[in-house]
N, C-alpha and C. Protein backbone atom coordinates (compact mmCIF):
# COMPACT_ATOMS: atom_id res chain seq x y z
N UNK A 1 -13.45 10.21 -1.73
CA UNK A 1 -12.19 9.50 -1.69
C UNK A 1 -12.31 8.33 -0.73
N UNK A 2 -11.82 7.26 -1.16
CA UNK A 2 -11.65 6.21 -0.01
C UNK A 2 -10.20 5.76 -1.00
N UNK A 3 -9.02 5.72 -0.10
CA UNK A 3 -7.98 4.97 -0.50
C UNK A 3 -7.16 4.38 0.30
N UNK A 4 -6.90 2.77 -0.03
CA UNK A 4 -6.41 2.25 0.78
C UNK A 4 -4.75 2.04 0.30
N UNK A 5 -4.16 2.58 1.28
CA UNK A 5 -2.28 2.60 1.43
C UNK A 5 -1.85 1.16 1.66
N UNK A 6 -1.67 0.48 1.11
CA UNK A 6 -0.61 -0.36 1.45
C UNK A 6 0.74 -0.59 1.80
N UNK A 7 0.96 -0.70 2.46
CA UNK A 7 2.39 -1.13 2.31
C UNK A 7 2.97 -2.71 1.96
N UNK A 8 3.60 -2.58 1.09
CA UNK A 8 4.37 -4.53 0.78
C UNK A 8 4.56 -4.87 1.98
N UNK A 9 4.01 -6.19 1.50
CA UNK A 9 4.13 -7.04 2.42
C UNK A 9 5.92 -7.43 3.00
N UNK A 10 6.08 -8.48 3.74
CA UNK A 10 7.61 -8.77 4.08
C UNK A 10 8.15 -9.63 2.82
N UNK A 11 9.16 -9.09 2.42
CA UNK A 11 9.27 -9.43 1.30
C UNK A 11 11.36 -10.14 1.98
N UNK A 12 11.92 -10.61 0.61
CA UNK A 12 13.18 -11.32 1.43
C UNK A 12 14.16 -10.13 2.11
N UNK A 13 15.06 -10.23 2.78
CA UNK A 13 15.91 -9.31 3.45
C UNK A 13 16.83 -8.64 2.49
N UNK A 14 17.15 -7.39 2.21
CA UNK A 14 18.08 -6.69 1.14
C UNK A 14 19.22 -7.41 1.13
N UNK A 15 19.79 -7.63 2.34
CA UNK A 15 21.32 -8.26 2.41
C UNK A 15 21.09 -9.95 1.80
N UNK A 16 19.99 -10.50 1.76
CA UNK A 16 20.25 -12.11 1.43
C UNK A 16 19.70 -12.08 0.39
N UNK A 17 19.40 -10.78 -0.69
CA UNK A 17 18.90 -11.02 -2.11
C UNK A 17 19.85 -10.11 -2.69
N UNK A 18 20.39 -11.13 -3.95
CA UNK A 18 21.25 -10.93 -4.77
C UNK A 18 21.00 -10.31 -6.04
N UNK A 19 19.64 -9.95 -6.24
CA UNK A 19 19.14 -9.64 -7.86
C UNK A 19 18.97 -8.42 -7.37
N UNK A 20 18.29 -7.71 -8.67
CA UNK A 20 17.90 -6.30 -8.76
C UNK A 20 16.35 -6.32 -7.72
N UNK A 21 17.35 -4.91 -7.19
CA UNK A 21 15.91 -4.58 -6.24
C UNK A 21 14.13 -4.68 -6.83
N UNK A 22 14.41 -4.19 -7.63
CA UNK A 22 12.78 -4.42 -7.86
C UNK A 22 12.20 -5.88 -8.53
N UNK A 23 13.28 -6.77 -8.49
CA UNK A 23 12.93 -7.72 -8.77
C UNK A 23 12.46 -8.96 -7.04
N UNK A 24 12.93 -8.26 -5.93
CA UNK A 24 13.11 -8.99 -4.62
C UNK A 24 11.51 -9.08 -4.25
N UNK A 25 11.65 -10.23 -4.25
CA UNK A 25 9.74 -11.13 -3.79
C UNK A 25 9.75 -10.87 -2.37
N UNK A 26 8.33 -11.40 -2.03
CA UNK A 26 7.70 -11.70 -0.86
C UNK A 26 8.49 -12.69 -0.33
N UNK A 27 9.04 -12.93 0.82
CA UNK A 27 9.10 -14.16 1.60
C UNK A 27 7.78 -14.90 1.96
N UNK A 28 8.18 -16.46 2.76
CA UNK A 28 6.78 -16.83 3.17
C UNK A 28 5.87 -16.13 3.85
N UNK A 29 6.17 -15.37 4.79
CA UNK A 29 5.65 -14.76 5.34
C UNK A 29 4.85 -13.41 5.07
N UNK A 30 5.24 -13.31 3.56
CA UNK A 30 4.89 -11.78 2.72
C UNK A 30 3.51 -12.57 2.25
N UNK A 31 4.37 -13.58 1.85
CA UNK A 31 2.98 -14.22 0.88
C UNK A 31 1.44 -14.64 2.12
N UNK A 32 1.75 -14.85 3.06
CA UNK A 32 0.47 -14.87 4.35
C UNK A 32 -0.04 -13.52 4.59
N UNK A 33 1.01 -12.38 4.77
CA UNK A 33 0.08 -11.30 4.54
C UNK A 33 -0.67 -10.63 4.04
N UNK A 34 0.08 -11.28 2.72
CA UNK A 34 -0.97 -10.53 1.42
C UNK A 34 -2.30 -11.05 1.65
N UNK A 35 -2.23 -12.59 1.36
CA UNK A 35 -3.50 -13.67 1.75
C UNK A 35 -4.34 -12.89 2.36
N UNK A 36 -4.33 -12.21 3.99
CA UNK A 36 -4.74 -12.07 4.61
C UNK A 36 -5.29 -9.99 4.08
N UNK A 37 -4.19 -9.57 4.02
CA UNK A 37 -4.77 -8.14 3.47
C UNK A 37 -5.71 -8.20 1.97
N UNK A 38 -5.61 -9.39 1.66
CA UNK A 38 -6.60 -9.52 0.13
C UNK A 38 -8.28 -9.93 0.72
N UNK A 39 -8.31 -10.19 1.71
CA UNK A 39 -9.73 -11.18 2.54
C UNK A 39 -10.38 -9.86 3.07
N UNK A 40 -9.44 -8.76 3.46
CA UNK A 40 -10.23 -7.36 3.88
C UNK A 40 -10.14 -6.35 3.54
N UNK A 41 -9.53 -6.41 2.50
CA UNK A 41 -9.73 -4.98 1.13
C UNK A 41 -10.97 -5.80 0.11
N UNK A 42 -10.43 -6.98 -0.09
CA UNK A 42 -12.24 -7.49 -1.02
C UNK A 42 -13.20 -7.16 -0.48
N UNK A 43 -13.28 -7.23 0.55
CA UNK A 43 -14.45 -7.11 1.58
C UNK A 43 -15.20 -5.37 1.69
N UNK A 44 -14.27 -4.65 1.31
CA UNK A 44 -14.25 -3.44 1.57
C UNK A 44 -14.98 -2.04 0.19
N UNK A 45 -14.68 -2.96 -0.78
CA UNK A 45 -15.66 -2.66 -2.33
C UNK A 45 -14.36 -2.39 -2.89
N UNK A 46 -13.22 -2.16 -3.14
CA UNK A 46 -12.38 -2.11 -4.07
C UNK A 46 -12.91 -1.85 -5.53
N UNK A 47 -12.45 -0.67 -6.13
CA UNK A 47 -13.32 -0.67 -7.46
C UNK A 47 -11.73 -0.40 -8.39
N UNK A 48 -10.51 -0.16 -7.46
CA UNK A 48 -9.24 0.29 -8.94
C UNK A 48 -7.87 -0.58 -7.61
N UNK A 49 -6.85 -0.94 -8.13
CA UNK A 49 -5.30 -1.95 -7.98
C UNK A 49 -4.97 -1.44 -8.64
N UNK A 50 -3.71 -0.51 -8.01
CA UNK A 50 -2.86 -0.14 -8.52
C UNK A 50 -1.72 -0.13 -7.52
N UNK A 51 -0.30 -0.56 -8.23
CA UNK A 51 1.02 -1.08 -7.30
C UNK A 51 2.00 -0.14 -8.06
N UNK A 52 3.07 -0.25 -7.32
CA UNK A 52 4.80 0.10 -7.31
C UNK A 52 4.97 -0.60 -8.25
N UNK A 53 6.01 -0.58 -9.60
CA UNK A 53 6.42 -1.52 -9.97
C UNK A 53 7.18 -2.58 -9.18
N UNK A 54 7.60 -2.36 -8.51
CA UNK A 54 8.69 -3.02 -7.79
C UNK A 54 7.50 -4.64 -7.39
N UNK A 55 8.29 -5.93 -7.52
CA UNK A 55 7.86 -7.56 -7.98
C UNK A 55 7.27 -7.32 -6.32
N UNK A 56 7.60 -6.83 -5.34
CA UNK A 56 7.04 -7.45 -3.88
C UNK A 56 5.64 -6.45 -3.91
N UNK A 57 5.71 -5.77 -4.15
CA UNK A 57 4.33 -4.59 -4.28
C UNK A 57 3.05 -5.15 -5.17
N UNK A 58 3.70 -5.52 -6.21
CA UNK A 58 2.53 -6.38 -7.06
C UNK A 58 1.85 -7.83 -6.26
N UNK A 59 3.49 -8.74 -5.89
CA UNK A 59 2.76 -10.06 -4.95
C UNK A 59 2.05 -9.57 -4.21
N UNK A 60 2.37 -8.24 -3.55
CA UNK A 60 1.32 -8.24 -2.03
C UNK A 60 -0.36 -7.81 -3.16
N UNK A 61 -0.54 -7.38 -4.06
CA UNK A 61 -1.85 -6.82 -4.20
C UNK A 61 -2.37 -8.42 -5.67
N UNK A 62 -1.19 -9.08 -5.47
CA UNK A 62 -2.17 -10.68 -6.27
C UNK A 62 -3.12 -11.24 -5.87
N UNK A 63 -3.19 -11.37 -4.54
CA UNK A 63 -4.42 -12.21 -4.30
C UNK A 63 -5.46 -11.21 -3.71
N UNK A 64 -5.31 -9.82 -3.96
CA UNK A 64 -6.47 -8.53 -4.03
C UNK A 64 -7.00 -8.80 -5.49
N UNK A 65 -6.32 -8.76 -6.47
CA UNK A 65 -6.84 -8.84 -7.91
C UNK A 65 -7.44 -10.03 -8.22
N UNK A 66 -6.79 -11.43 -7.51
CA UNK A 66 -7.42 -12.70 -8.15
C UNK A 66 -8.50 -12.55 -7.23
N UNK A 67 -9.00 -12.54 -5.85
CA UNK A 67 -10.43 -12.05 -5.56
C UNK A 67 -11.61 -11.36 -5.99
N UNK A 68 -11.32 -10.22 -6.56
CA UNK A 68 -12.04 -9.20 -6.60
C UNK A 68 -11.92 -9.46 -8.43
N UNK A 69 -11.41 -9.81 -9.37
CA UNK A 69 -10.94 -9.78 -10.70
C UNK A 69 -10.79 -8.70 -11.07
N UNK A 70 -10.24 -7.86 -10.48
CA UNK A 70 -9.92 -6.08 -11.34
C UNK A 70 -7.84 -6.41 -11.60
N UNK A 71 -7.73 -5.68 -12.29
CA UNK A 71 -6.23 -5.92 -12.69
C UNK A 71 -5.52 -5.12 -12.16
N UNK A 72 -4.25 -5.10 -11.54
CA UNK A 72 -2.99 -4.72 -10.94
C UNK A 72 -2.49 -3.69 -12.00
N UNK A 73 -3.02 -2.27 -11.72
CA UNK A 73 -2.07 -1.24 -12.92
C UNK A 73 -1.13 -0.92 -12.01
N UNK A 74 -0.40 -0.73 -12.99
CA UNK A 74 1.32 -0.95 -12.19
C UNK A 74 2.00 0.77 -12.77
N UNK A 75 1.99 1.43 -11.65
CA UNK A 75 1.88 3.21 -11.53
C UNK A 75 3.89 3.71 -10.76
N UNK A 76 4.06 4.08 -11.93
CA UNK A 76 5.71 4.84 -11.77
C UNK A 76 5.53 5.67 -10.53
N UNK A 77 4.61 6.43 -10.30
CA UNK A 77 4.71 7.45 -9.63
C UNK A 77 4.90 7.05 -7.91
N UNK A 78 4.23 5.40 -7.93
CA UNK A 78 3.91 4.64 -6.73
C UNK A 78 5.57 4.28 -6.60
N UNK A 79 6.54 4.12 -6.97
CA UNK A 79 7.95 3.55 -6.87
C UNK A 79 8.55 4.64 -5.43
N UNK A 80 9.15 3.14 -4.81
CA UNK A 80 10.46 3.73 -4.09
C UNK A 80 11.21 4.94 -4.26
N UNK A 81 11.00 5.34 -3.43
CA UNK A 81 12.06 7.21 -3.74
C UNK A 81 12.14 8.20 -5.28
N UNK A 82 10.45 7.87 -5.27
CA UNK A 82 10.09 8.84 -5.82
C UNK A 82 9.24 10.06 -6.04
N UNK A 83 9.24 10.92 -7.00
CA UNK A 83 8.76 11.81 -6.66
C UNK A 83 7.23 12.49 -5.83
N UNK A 84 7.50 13.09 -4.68
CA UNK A 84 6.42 13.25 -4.14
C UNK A 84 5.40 14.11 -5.18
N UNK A 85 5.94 14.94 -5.70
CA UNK A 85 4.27 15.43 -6.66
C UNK A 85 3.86 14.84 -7.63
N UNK A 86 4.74 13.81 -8.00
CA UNK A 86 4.06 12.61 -8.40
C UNK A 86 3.40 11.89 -8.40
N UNK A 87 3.81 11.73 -6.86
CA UNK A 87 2.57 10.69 -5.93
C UNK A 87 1.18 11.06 -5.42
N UNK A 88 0.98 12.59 -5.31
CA UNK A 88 0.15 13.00 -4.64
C UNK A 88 -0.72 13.26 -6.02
N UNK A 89 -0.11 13.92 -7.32
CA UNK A 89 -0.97 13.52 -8.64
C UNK A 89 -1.59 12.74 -8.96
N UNK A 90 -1.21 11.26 -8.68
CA UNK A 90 -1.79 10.02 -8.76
C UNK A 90 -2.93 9.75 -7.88
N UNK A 91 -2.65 10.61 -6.52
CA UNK A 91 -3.94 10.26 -5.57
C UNK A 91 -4.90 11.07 -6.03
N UNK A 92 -4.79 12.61 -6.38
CA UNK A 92 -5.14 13.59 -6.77
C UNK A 92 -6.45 12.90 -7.87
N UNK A 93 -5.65 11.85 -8.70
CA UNK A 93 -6.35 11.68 -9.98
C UNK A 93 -7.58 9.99 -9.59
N UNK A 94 -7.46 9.48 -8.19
CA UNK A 94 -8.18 8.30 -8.32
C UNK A 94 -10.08 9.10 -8.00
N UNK A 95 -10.24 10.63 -8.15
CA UNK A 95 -11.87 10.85 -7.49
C UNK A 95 -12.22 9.57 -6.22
N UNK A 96 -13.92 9.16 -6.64
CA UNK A 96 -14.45 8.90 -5.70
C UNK A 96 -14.34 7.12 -5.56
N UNK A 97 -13.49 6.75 -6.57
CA UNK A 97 -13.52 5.43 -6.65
C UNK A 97 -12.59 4.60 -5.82
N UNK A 98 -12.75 3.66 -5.00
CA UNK A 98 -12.49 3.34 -3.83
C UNK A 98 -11.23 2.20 -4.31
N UNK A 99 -9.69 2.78 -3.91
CA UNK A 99 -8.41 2.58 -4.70
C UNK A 99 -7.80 1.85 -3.45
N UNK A 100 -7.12 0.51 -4.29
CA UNK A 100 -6.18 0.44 -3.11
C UNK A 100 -5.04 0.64 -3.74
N UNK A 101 -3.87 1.05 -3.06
CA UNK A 101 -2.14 1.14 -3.81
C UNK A 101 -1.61 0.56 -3.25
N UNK A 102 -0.22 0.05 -3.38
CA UNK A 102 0.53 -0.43 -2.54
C UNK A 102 2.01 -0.29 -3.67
N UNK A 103 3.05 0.62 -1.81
CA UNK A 103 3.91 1.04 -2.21
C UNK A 103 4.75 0.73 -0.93
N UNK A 104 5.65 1.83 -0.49
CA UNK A 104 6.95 1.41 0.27
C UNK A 104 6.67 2.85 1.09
N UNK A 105 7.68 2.60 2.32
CA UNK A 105 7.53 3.12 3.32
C UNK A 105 7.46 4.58 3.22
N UNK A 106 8.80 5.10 2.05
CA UNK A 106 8.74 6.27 2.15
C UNK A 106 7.11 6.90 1.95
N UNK A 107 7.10 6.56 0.45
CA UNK A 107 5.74 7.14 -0.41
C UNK A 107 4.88 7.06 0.97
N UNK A 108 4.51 6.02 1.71
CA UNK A 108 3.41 6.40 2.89
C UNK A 108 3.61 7.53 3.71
N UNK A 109 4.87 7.29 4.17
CA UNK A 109 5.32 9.03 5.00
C UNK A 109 5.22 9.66 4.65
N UNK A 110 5.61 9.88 3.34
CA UNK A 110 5.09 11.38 2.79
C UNK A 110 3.88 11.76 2.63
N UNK A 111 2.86 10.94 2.06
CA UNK A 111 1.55 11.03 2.50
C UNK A 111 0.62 11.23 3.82
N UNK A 112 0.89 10.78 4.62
CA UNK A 112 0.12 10.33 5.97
C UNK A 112 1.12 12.11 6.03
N UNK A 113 2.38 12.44 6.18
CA UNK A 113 2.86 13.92 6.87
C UNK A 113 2.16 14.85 5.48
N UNK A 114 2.05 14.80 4.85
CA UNK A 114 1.21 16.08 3.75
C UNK A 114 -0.04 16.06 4.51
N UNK A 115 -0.75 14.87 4.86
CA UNK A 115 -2.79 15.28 5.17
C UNK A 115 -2.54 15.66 6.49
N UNK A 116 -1.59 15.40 7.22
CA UNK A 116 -1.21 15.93 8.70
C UNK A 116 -1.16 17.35 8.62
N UNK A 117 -0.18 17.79 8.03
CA UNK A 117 0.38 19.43 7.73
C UNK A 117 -1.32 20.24 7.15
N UNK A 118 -1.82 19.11 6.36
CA UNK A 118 -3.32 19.89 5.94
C UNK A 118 -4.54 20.06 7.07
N UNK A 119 -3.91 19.06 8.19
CA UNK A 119 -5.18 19.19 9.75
C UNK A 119 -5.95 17.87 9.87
N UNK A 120 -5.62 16.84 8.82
CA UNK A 120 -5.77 15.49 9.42
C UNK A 120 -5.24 15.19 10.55
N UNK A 121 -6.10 14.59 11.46
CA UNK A 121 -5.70 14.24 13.08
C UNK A 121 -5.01 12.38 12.59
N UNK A 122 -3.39 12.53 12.72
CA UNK A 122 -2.81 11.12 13.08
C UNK A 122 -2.05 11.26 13.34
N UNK A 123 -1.67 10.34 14.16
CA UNK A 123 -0.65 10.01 15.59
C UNK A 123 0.83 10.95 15.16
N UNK A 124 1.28 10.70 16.32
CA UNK A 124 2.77 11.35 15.80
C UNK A 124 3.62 10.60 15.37
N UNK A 125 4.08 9.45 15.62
CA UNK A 125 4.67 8.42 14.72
C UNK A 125 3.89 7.54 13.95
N UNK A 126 3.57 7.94 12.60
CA UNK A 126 2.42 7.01 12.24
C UNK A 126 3.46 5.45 12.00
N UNK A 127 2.66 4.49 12.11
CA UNK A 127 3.48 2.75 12.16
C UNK A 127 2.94 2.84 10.93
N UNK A 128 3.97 1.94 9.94
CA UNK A 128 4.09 1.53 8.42
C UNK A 128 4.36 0.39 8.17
N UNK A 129 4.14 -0.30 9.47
CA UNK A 129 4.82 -1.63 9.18
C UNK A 129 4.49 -2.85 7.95
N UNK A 130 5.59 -3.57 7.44
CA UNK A 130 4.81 -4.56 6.11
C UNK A 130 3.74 -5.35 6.62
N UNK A 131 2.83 -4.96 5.30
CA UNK A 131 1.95 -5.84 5.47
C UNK A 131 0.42 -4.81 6.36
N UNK A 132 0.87 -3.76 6.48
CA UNK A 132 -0.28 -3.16 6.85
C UNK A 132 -0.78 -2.05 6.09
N UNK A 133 -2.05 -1.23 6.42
CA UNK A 133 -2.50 -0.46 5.33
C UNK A 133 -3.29 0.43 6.41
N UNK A 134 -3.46 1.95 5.60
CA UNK A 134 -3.82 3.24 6.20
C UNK A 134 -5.89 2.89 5.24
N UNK A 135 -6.56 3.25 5.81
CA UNK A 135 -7.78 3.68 4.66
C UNK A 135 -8.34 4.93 5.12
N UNK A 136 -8.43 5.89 4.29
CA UNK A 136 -8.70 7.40 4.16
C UNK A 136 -9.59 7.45 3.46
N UNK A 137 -10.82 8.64 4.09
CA UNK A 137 -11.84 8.37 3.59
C UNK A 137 -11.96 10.08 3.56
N UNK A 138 -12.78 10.50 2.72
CA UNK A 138 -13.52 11.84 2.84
C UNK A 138 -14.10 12.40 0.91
N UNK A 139 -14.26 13.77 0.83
CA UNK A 139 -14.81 13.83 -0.18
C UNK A 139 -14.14 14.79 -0.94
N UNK A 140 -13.51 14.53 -2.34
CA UNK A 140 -12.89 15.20 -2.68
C UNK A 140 -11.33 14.19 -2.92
N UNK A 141 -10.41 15.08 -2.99
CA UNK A 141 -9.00 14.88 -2.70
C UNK A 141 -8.45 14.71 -1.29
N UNK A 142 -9.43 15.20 -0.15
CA UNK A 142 -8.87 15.61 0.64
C UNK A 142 -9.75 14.37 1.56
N UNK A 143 -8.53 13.60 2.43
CA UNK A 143 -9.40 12.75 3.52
C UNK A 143 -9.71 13.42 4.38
N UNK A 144 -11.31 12.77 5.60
CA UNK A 144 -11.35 13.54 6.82
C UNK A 144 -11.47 12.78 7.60
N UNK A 145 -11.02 11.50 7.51
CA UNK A 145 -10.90 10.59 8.66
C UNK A 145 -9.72 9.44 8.01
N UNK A 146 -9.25 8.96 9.06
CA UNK A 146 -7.90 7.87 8.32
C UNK A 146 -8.04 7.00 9.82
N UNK A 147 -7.59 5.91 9.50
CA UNK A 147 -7.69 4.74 9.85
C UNK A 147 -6.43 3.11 10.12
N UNK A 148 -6.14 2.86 10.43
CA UNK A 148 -4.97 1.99 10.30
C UNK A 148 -4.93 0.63 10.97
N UNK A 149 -4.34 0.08 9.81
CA UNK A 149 -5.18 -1.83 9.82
C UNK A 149 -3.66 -2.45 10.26
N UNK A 150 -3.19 -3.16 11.18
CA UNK A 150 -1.50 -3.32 11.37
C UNK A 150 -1.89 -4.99 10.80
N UNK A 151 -0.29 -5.56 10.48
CA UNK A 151 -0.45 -6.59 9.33
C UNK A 151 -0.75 -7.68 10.43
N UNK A 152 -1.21 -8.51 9.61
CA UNK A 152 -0.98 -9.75 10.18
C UNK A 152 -0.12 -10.07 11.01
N UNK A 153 -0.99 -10.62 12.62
CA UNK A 153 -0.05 -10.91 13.54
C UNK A 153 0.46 -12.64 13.49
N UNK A 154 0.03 -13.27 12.70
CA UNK A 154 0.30 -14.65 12.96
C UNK A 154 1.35 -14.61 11.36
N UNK A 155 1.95 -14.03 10.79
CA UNK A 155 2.95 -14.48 9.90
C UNK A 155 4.15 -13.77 10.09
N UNK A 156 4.85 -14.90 10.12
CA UNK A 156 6.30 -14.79 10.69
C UNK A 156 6.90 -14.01 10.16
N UNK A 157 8.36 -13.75 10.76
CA UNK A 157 9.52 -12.92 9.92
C UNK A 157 10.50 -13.57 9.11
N UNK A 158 9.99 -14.61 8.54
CA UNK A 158 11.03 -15.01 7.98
C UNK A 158 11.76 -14.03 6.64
N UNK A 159 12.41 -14.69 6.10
CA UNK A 159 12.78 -14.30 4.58
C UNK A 159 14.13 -12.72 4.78
């Protein structure tokens, strides 16, 4: 297993976007993180992209796919407040091929507290902040080491 967690990047503020949630983009500042989280997941062998449906989850993993040319599968199970044995099916199902996802805060908590409860050693408040990513590595389903990349410090908060 090697899988890398994403979290979306900063995407616009709930209160100053007027459309349907899963339609709410990256701000400028989403769009610099991605930039920047696409320069060290390429780097890293990426062999499967797969996102949230939700439009800010996909921007953050665009310029992972236009690097690397593998395509953005776009996975229900990865969505906002949804089902956890869903989610853990989906991880369940990537084997040894080195995945990045990118989803939303919850789906990470619930993850990072399931490999905890299993005897993965991480912190007690794990940070999720946008724009950063967990990479878990081990053999099997099961990670035995995890790791955490915090986003880009030079892009702002706007949006």
């Amino acid at each position: 297993m090697k899988l890398h967690l994403v979290r979306h990047a900063r995407a616009w503020k709930r209160a100053q976007w007027a459309g349907p949630p899963l339609l709410r983009p990256l701000c400028d500042a989403g769009r610099a993180q991605s930039r920047t989280l696409a320069a060290s997941l390429a780097a890293s062998g990426v062999e499967r992209i797969l996102s949230s449906p939700a439009l800010r989850c996909r921007q953050t993993l665009a310029p992972l796919a236009h690097a690397t040319g593998i395509p953005i599968e776009i996975d229900e199970r990865l969505a906002e407040g949804g089902d956890e044995a869903k989610l853990f099916e989906a991880i369940a199902s990537f084997g040894d091929r080195a995945t990045a996802l990118c989803t939303h805060g919850d789906a990470i908590g619930a993850v990072l507290e399931r490999f905890r409860a299993e005897g993965l050693a991480i912190e007690d408040e794990p940070r999720c902040e946008r724009g950063s990513y967990w990479t878990l590595e081990g053999r099997g389903a099961r990670p035995s080491t995890i790791r955490y990349a915090p986003p880009d410090p030079t892009a702002s908060s706007d949006g």
